[in-house]
Protein backbone atom coordinates (compact mmCIF):
# COMPACT_ATOMS: atom_id res chain seq x y z
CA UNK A 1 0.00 0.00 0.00
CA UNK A 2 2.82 2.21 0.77
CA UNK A 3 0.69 5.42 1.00
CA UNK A 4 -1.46 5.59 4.42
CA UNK A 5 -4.35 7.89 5.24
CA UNK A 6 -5.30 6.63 8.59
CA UNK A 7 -1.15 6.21 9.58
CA UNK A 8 1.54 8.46 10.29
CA UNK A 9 5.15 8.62 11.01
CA UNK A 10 7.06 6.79 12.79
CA UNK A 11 7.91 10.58 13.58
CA UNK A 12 10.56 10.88 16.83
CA UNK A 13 8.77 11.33 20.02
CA UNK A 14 9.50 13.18 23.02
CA UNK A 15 8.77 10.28 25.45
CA UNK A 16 8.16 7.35 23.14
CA UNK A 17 11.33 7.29 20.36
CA UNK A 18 9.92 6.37 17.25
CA UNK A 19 6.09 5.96 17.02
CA UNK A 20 3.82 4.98 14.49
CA UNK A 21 0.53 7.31 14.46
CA UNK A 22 -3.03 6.29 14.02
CA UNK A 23 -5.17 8.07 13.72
CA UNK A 24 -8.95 7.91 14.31
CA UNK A 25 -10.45 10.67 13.96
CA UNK A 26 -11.72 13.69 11.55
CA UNK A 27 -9.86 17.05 11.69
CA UNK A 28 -10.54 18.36 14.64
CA UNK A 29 -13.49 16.43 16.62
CA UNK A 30 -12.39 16.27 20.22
CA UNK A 31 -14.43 16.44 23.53
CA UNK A 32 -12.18 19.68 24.06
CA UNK A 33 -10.89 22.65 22.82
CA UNK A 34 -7.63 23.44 24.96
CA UNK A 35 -5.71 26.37 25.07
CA UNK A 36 -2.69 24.90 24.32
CA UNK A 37 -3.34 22.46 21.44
CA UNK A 38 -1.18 22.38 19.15
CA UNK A 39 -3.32 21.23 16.23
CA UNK A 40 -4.94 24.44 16.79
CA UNK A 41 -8.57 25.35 17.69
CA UNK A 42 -11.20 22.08 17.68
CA UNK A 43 -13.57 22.88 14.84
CA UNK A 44 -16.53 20.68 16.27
CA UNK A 45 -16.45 20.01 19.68
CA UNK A 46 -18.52 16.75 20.55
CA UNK A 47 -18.52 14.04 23.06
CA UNK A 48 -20.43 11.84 20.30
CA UNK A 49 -18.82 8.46 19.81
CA UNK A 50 -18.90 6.26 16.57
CA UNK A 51 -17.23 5.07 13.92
CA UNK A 52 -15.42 8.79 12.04
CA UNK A 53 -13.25 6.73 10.11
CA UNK A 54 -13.55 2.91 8.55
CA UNK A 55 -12.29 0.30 11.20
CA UNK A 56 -11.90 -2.04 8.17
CA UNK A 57 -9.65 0.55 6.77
CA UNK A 58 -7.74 1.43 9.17
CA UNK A 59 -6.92 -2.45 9.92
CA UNK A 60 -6.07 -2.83 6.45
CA UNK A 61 -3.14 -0.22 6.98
CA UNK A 62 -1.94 -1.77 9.99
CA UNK A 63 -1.33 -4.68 8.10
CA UNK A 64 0.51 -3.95 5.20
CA UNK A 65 2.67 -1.64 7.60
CA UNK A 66 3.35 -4.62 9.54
CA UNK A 67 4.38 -6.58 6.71
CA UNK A 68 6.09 -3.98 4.52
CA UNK A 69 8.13 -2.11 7.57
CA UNK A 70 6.78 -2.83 10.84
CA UNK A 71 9.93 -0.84 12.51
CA UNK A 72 9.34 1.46 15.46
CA UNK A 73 8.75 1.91 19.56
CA UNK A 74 5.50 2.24 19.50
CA UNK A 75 2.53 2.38 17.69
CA UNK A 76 0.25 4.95 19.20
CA UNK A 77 -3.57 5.82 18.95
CA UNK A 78 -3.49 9.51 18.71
CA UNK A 79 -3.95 12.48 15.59
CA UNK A 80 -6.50 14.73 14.50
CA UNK A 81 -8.87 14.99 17.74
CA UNK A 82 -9.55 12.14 21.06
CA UNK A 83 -8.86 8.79 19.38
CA UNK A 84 -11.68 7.36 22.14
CA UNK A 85 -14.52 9.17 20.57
CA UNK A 86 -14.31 6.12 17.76
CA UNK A 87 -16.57 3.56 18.96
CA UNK A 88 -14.26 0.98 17.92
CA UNK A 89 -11.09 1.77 19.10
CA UNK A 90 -10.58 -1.29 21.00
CA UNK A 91 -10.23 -3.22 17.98
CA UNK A 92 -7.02 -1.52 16.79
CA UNK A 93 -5.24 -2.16 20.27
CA UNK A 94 -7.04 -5.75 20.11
CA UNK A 95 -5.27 -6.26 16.27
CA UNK A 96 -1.79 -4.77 17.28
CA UNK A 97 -1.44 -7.21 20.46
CA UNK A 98 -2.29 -9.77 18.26
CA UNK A 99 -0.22 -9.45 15.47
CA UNK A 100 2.58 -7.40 16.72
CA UNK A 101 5.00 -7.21 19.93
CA UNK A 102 5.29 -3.51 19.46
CA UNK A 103 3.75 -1.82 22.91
CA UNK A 104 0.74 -0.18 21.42
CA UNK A 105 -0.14 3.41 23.19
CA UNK A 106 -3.31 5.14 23.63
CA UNK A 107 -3.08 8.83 24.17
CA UNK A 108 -6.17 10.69 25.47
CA UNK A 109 -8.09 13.18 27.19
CA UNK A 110 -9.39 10.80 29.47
CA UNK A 111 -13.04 12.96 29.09
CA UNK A 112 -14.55 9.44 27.74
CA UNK A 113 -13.19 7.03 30.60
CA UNK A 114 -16.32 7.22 32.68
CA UNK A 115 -18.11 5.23 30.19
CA UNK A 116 -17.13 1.13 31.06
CA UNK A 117 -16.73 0.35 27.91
CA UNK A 118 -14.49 2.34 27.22
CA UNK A 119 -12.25 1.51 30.28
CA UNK A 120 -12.76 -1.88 28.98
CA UNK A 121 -11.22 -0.90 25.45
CA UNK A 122 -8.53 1.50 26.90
CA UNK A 123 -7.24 -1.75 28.99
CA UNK A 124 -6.12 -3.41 25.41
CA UNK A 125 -2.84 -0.87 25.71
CA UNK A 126 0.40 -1.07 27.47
CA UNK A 127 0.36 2.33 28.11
CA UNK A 128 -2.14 4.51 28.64
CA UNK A 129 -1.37 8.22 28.82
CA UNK A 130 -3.99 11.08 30.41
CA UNK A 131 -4.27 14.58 30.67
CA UNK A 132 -5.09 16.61 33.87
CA UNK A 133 -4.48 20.13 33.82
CA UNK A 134 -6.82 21.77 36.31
CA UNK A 135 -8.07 21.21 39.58
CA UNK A 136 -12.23 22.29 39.45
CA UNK A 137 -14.90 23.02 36.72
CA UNK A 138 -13.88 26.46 36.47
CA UNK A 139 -10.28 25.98 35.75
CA UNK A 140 -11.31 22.95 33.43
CA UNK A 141 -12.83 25.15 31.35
CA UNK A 142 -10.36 28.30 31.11
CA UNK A 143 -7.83 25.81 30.65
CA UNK A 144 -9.11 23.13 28.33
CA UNK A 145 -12.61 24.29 27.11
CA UNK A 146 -14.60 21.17 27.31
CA UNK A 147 -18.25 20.60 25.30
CA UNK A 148 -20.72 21.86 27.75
CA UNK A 149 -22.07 18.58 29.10
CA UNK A 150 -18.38 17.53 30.11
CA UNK A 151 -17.97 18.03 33.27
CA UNK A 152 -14.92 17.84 35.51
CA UNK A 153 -15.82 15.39 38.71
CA UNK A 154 -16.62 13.16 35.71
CA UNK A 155 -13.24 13.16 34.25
CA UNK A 156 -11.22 12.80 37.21
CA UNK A 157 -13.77 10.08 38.53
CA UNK A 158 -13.52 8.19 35.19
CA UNK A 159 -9.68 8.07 35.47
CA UNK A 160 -9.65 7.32 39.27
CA UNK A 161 -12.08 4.27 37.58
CA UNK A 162 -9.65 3.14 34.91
CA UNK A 163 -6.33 3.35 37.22
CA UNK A 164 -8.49 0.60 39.74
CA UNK A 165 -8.86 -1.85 36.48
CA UNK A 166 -6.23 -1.17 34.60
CA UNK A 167 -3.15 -3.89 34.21
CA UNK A 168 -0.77 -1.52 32.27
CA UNK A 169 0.94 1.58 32.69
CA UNK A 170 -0.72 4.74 33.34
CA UNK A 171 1.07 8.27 33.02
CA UNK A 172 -0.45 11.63 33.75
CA UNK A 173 0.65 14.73 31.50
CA UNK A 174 -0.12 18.42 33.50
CA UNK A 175 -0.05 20.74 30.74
CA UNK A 176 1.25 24.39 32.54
CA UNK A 177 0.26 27.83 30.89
CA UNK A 178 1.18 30.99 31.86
CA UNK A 179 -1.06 32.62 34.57
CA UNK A 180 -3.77 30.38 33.95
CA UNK A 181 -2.88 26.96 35.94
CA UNK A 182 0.75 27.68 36.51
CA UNK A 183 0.73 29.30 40.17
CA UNK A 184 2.42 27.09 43.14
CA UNK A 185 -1.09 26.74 44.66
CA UNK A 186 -2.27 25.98 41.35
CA UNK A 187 -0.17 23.57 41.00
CA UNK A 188 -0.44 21.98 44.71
CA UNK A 189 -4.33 21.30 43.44
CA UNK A 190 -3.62 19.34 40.37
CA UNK A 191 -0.60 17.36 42.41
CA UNK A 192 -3.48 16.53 44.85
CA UNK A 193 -6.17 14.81 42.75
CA UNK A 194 -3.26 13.70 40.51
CA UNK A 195 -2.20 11.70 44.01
CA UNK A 196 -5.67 10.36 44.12
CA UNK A 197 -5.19 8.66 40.69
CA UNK A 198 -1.77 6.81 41.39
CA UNK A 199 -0.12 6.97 38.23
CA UNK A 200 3.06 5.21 37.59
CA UNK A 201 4.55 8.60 35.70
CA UNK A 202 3.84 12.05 36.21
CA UNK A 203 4.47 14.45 32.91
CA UNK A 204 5.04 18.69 33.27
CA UNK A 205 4.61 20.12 29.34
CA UNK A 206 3.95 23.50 28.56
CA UNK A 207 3.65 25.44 25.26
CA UNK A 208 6.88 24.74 23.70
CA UNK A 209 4.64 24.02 20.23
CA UNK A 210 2.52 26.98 18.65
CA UNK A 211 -0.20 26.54 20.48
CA UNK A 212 -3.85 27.00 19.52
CA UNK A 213 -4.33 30.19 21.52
CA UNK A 214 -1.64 32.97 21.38
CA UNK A 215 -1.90 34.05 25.07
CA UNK A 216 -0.95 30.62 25.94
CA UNK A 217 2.88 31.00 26.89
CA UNK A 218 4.90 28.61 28.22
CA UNK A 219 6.77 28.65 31.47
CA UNK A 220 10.52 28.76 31.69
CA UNK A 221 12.10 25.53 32.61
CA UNK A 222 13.15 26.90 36.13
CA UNK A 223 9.80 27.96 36.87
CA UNK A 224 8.26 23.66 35.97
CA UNK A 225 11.66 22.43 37.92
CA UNK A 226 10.63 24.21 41.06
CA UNK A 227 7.11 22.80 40.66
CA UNK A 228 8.18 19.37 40.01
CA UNK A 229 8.47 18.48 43.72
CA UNK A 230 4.42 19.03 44.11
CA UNK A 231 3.83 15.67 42.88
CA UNK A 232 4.27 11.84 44.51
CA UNK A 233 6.60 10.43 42.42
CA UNK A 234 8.14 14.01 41.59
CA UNK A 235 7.08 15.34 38.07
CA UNK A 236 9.56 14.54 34.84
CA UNK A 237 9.61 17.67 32.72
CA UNK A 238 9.52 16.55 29.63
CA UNK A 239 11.91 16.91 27.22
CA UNK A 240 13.04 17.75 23.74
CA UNK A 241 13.13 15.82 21.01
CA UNK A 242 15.83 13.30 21.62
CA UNK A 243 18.64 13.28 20.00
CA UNK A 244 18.96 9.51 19.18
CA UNK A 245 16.85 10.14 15.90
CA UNK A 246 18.30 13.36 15.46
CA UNK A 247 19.46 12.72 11.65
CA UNK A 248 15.69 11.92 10.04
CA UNK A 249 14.58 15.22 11.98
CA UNK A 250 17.19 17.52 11.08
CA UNK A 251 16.09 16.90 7.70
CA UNK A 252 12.57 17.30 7.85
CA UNK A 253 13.20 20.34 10.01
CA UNK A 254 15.58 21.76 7.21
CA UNK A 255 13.11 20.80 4.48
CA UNK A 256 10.49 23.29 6.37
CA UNK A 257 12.23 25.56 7.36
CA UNK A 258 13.48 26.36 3.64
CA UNK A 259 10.14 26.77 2.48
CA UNK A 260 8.96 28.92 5.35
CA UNK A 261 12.36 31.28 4.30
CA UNK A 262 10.64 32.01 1.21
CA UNK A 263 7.03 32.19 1.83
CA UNK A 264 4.40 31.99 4.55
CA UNK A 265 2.65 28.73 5.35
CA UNK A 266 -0.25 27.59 7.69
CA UNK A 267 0.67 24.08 9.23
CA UNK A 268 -2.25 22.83 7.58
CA UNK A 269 -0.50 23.64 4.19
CA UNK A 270 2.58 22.46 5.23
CA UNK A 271 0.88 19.20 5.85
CA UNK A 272 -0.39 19.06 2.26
CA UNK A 273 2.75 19.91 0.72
CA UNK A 274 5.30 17.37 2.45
CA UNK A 275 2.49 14.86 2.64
CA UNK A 276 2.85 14.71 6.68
CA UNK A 277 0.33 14.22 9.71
CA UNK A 278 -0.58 17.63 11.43
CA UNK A 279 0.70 16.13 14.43
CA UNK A 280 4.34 14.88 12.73
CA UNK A 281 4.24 19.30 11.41
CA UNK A 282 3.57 20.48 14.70
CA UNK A 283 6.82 18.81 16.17
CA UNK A 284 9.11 20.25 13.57
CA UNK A 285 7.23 23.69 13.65
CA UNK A 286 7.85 23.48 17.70
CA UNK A 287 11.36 22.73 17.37
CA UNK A 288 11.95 26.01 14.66
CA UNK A 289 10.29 28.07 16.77
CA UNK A 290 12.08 26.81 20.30
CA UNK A 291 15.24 27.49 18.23
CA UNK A 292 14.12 31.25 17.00
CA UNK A 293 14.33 30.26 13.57
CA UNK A 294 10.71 30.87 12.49
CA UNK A 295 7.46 32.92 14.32
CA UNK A 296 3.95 32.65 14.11
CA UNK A 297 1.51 35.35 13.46
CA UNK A 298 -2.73 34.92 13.50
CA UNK A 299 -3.93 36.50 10.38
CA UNK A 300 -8.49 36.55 10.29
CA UNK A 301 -7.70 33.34 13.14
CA UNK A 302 -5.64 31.52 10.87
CA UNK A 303 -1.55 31.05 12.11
CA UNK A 304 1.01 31.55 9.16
CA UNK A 305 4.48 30.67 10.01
CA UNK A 306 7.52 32.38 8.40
CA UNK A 307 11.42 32.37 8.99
CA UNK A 308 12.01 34.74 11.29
CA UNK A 309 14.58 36.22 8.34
CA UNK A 310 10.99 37.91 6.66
CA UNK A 311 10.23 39.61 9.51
CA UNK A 312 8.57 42.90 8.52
CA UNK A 313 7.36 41.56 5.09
CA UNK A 314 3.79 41.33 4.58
CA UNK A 315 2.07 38.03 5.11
């Protein structure tokens, strides 16, 4: 098959090396709209679950990718919005545990794990990764701007649920913004109910990637050290992109960046163009802009990015 619409990658990970991306969904249908995303605003918001993309499909991929390459760390449910919301999610960790001794990795919001069937499906992974980033239904939604019949004792209640049945590993990811959940008292709230779930790793990210919302800046690495501490076990910031896959990235990077020194892009665009996952863009994007290479600027809500070298040329 060769050419995948429902795979991605392997693209180098932060936390996971190289991992293969699949991806459920519809650009962007998630059960929120954070801040911080870095696919950018979620243009339908729903906690509806079914089948957005053919399971039959998708399995299909899996397959072939197995046979034809089959090489990475992980392959990992994740992409264009919450890979949960498909009704049949289960099946893909159900097919990759089957046919494959590659740890397979669900990433999610967690906003669907007080549904038992869901738990049920979300036990098929190795690893199970969740996101808790406020402390109350207020900061829930300044923070991560759920639909309006999620509600936050539900979430934390449905992970507390999942941690009590689940065989695997679970990590926690507390995603810090600027002077919106990032005060030590802030901070001593989410390290409480994050307590109350027992995970076996705790995760501190901030906006390091354009995120979806300009006025959500990142905190400095000495400010998330001096939180790290808050949590039982301590917090990992998380890092970088590692190095051990540095060659592969460098030239992706490179290949951006080139195009962004001689004209604006959207990531969207630059998805099109390289034939990439938004998700595989947003690292490199993240990495040019950590490094001061390129900026961002929100033109009628729409982010163009451009090497910083155009600066003062008209978008």
């Amino acid at each position: 098959m060769g050419d995948y619409k429902y795979l991605f990658g392997p693209v180098p990970s932060r936390r996971f090396g190289r991992s293969l991306g699949v991806d459920l969904n519809i650009y962007k249908k998630c059960s929120l709209d954070c801040v911080f995303c870095q696919l950018g605003r979620t243009t339908e918001k729903t906690i509806t679950r079914q089948e957005y993309v053919p399971m039959d499909m998708v399995l299909a991929e899996l397959a072939d990718w197995l046979k034809t390459s089959g090489k990475a760390d992980y392959i990992t449910l994740s992409g264009s919005g919450e890979p949960t919301l498909h009704s049949r999610f289960g099946e893909v960790l159900q097919f990759i545990q089957r046919n494959s001794k590659i740890p397979a990795l669900l990433l999610t919001n967690g906003t669907m794990l007080h549904i038992p069937e869901v738990r049920d499906a979300a036990s098929l992974a190795n690893i199970v990764k969740v996101s808790l980033s406020a402390w109350d239904q207020a900061s829930y939604e300044l923070v991560n701007r759920p639909h309006t019949q999620a509600r936050f004792d539900q979430l934390l209640e449905g992970q507390k649920a999942f941690r009590a049945q689940f065989k695997g590993e679970l990590w926690i990811e507390v995603f810090l913004v600027e002077g919106m959940n990032s005060t030590p008292d802030d901070v001593r709230k989410i390290a409480a109910l994050v307590e109350e779930i027992s995970p076996d790793r705790i995760h501190l990210n901030t906006a390091v990637r354009p995120p979806a919302e300009d006025f959500a800046a990142a905190l400095s690495r000495e400010r998330m050290e001096a939180l790290t501490h808050l949590f039982q076990p301590p917090a990992e910031i998380i890092a970088t992109f590692s190095t051990k896959h540095s060659d592969q990235l460098q030239v992706n990077q490179q290949t951006i960046f080139s195009m962004l020194q001689r004209r604006p892009c959207t990531a969207e665009q630059i998805a099109n163009i390289f034939g990439m996952h938004l998700n595989e863009v947003s690292k490199y994007l993240g990495k040019l802009m950590q490094t001061h290479q390129i900026r961002g600027e929100r033109k009628n809500s729409t982010i163009y990015y451009a090497a910083e070298s155009m600066k003062g040329k008209d978008f």
